[in-house]
C-alpha atoms as a PDB file:
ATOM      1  CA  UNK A   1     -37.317  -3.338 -55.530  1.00  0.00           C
ATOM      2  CA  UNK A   2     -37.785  -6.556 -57.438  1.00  0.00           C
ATOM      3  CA  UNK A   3     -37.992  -9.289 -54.885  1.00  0.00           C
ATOM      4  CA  UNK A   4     -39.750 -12.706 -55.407  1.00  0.00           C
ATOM      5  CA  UNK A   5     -43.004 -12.238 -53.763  1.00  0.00           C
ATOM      6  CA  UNK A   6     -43.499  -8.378 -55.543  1.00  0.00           C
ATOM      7  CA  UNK A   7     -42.524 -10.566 -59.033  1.00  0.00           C
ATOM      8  CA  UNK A   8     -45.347 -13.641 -58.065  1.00  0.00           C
ATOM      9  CA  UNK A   9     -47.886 -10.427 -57.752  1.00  0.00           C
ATOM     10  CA  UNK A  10     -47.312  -8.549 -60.563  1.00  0.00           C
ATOM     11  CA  UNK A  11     -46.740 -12.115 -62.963  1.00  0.00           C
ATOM     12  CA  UNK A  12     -50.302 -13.057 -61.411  1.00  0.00           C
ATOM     13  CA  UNK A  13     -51.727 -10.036 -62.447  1.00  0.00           C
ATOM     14  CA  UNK A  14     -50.336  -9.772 -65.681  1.00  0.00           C
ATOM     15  CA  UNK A  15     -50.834 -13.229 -66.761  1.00  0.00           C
ATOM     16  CA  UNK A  16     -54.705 -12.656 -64.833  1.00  0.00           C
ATOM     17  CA  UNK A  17     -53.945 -15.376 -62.597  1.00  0.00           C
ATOM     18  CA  UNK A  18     -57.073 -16.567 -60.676  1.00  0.00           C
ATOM     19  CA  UNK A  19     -54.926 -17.816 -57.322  1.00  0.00           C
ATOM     20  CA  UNK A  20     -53.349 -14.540 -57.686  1.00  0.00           C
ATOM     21  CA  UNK A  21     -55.862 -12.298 -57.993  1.00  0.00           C
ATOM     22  CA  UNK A  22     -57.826 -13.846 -54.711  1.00  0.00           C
ATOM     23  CA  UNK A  23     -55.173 -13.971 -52.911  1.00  0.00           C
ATOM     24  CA  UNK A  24     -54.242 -10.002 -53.466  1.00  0.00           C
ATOM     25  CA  UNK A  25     -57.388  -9.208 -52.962  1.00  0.00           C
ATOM     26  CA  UNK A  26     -57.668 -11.306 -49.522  1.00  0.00           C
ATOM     27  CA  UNK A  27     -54.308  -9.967 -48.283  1.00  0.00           C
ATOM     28  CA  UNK A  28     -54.897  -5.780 -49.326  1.00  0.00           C
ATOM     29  CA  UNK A  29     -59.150  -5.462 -49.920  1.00  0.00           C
ATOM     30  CA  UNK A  30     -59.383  -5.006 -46.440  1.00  0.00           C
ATOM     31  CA  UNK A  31     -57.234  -2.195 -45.679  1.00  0.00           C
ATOM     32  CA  UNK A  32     -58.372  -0.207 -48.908  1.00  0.00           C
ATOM     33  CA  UNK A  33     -61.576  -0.660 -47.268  1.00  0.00           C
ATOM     34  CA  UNK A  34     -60.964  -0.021 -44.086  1.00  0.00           C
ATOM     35  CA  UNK A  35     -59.488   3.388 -45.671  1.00  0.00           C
ATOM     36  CA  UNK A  36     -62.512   3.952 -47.699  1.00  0.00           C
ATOM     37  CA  UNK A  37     -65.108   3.483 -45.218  1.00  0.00           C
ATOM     38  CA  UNK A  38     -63.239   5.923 -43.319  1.00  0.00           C
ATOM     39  CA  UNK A  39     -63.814   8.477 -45.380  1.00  0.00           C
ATOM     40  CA  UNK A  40     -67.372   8.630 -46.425  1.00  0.00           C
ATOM     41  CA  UNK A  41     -67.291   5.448 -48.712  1.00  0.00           C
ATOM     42  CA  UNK A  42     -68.702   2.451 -48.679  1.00  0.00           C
ATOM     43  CA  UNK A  43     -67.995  -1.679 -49.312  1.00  0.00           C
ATOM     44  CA  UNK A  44     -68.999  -1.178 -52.264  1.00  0.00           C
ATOM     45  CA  UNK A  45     -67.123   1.767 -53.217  1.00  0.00           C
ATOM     46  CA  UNK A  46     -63.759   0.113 -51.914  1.00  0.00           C
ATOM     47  CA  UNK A  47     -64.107  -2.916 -54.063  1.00  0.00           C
ATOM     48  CA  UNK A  48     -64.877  -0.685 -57.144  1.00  0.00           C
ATOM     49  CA  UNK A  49     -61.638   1.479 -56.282  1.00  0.00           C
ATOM     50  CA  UNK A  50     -59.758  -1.600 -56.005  1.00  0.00           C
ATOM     51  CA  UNK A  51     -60.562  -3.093 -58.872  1.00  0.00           C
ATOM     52  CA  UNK A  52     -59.836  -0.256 -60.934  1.00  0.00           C
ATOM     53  CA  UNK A  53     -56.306  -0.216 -59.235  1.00  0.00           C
ATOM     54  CA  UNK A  54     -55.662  -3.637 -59.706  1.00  0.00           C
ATOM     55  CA  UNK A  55     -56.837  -2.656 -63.873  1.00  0.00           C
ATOM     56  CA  UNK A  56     -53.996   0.094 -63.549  1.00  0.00           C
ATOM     57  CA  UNK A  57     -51.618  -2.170 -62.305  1.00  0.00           C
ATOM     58  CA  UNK A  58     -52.053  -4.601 -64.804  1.00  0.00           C
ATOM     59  CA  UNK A  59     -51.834  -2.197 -68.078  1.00  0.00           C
ATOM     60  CA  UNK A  60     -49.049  -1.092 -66.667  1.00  0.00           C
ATOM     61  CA  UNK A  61     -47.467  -4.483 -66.308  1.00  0.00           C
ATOM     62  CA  UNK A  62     -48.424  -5.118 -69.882  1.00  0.00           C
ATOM     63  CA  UNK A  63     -46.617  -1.919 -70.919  1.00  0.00           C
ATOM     64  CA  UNK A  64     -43.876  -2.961 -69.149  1.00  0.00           C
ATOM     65  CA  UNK A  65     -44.470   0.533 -67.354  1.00  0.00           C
ATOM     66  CA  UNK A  66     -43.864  -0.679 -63.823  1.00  0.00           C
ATOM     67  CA  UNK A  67     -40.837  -0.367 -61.607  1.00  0.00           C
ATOM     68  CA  UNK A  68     -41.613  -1.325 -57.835  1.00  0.00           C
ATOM     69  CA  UNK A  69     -39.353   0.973 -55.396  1.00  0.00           C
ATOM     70  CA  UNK A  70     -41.522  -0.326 -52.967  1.00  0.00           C
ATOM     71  CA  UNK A  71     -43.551  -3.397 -51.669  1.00  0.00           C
ATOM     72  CA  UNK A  72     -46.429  -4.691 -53.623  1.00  0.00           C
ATOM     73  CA  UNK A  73     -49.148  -4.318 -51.349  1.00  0.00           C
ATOM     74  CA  UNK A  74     -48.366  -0.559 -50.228  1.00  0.00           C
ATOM     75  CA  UNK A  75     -48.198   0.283 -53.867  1.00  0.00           C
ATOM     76  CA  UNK A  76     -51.296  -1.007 -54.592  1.00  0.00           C
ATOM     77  CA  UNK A  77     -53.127   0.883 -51.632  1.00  0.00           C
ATOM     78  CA  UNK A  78     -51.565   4.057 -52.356  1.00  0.00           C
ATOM     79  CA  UNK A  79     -53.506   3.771 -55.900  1.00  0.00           C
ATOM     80  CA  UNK A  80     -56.237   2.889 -54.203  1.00  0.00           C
ATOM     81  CA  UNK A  81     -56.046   5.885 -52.022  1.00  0.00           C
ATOM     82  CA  UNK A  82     -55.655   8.507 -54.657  1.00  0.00           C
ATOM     83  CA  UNK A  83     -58.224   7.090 -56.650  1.00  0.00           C
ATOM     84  CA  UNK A  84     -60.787   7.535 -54.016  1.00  0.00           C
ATOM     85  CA  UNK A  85     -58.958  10.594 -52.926  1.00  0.00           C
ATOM     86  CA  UNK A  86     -59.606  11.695 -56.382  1.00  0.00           C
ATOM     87  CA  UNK A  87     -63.120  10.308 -56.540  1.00  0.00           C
ATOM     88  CA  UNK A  88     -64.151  12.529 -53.222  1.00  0.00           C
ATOM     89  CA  UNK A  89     -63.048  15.510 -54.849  1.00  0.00           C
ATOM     90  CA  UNK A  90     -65.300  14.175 -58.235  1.00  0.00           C
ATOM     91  CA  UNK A  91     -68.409  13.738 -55.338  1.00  0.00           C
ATOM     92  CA  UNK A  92     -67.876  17.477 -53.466  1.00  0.00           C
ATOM     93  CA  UNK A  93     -67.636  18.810 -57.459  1.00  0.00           C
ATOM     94  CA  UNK A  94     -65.052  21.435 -56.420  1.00  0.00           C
ATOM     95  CA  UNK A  95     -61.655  22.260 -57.409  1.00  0.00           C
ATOM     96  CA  UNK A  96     -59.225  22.502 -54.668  1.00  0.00           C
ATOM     97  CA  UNK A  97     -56.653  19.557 -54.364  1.00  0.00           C
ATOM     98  CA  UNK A  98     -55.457  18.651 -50.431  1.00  0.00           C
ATOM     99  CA  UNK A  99     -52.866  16.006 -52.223  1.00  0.00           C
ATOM    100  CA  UNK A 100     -50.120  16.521 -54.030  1.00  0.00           C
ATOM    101  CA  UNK A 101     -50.306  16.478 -57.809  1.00  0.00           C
ATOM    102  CA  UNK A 102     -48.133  13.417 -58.981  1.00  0.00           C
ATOM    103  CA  UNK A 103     -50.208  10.707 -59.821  1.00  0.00           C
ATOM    104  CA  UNK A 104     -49.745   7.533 -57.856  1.00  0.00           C
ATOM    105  CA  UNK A 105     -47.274   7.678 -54.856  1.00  0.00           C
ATOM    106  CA  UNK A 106     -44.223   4.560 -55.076  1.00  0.00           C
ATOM    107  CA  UNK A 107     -44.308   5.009 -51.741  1.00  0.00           C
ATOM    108  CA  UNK A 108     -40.755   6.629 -50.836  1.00  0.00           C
ATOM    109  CA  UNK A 109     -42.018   8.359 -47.554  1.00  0.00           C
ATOM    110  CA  UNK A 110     -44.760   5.899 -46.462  1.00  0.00           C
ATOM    111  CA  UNK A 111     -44.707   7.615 -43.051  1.00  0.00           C
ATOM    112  CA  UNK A 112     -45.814  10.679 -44.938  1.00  0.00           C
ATOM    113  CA  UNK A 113     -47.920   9.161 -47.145  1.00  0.00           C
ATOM    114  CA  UNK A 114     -50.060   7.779 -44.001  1.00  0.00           C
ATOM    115  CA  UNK A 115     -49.623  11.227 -41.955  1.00  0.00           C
ATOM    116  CA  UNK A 116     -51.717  12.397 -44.909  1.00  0.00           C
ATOM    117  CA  UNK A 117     -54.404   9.775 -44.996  1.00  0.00           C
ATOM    118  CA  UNK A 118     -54.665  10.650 -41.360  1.00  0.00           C
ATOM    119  CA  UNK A 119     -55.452  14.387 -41.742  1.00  0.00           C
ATOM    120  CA  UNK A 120     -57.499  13.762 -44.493  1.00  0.00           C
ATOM    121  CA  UNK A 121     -59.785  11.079 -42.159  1.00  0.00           C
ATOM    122  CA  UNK A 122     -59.571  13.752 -39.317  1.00  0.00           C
ATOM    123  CA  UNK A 123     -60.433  16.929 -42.265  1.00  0.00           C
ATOM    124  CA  UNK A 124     -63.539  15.069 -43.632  1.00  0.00           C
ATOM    125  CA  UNK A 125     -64.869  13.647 -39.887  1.00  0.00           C
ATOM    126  CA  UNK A 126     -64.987  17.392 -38.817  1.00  0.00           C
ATOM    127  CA  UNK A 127     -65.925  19.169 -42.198  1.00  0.00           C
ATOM    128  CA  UNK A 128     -68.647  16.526 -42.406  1.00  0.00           C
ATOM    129  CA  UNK A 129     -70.156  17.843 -38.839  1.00  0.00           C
ATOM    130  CA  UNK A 130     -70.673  21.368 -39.689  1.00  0.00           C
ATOM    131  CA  UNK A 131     -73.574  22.525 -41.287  1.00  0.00           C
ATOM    132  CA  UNK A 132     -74.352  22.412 -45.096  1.00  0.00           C
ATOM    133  CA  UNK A 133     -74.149  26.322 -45.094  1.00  0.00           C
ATOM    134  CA  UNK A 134     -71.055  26.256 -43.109  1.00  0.00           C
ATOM    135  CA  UNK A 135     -69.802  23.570 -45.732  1.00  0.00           C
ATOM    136  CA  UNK A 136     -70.758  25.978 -49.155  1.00  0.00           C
ATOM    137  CA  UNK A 137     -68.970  28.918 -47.437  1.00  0.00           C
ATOM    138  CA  UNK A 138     -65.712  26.609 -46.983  1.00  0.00           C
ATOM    139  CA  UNK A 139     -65.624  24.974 -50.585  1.00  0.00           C
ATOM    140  CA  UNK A 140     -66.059  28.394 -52.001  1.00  0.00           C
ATOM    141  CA  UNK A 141     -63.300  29.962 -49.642  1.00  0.00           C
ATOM    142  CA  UNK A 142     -60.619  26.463 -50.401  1.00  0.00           C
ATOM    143  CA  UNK A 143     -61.331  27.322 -54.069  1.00  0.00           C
ATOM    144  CA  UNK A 144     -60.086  31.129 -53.735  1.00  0.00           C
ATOM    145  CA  UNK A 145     -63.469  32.689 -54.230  1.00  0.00           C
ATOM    146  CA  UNK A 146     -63.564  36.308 -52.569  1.00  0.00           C
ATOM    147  CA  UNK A 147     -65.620  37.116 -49.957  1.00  0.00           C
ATOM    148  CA  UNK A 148     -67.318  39.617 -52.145  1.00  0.00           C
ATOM    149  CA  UNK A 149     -68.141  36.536 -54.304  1.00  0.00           C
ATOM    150  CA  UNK A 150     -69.120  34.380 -51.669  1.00  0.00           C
ATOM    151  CA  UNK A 151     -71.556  37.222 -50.434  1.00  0.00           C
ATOM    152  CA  UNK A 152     -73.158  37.535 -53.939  1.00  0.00           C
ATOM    153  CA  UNK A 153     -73.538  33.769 -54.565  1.00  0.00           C
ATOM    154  CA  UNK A 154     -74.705  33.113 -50.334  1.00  0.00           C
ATOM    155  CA  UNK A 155     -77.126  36.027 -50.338  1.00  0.00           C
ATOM    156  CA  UNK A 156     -75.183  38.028 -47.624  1.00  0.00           C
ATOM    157  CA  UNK A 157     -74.283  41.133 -46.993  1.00  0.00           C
ATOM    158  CA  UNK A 158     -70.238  41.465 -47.812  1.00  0.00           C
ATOM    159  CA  UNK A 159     -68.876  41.727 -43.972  1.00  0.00           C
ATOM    160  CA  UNK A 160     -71.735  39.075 -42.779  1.00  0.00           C
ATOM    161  CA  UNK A 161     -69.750  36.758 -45.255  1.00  0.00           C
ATOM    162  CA  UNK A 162     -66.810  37.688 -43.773  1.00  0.00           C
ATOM    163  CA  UNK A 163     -68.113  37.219 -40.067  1.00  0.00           C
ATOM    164  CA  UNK A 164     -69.359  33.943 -41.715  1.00  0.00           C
ATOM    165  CA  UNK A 165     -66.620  32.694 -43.196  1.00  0.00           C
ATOM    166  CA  UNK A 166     -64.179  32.839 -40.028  1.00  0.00           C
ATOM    167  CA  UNK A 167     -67.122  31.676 -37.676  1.00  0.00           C
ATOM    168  CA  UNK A 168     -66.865  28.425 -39.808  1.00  0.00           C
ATOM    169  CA  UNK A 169     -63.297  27.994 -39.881  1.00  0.00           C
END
């Protein structure tokens, strides 16, 4: 997809054009952190995610590494969502993935894409409610640690563990 207003965007960017640059951010900040807030982030947090996209973006424009199959804008927040997808997983230090592994999504199955996001949201509003203990047993469960294990490293007995594990799910 190469259409004018994708080229204006990614010239802007490349060529750090001030106009540009406020007006992407005025147009997509918003949604990214909209997203972000949404799932345990903050202002703050968004407009650091963004600007690191919008830093991807442009070394990629200066490699002459970028080929739009979609539109500018849901490009850009798909970066923006595996980045802080990325940065969650960074925050709970564990090392199960919920996405899937390619990098940045161009955006093909946008439906999808957003399906995702959703579940994730709906995941993290519920995970967030139980309590921490509840939480430890999960993360070690998601990250294929045996009940055994998660006995030894909880303190319980093997079949409380067990009980414990499936009262939390």
């Amino acid at each position: 997809m190469s259409s004018l207003e994708e080229d204006f965007y990614l010239n802007g960017i490349a060529q750090n054009n001030f106009e540009v640059l406020q007006q992407i951010y005025r147009e997509s900040l918003p949604e990214v952190s909209r997203y972000v807030t949404k799932n345990s982030g903050t202002a703050e947090d968004a407009r650091d995610i963004f600007q690191e996209a919008i830093v991807i973006i442009f070394n990629k424009v200066s490699k002459q590494e970028l080929v739009l199959t979609t539109r500018f804008h849901v490009y850009l927040f798909s970066i923006c969502r595996r980045l802080w997808l990325k940065q969650l997983k960074k925050n709970w230090h564990k090392e199960v993935s919920f996405e899937p592994e390619n990098e940045y999504e161009d955006g093909d199955d946008i439906a999808e894409a957003m399906l995702k996001s959703r579940k994730w949201t709906l995941f993290n509003k519920y995970f967030q409610k139980l309590s921490e203990e509840c939480q430890q047993a999960l993360k070690l469960l998601f990250n294929g640690v045996s009940s055994k294990e998660i006995a030894q490293k909880m303190g319980y007995s093997e079949d409380y563990a067990k009980r414990k594990k499936y009262k939390c799910k």
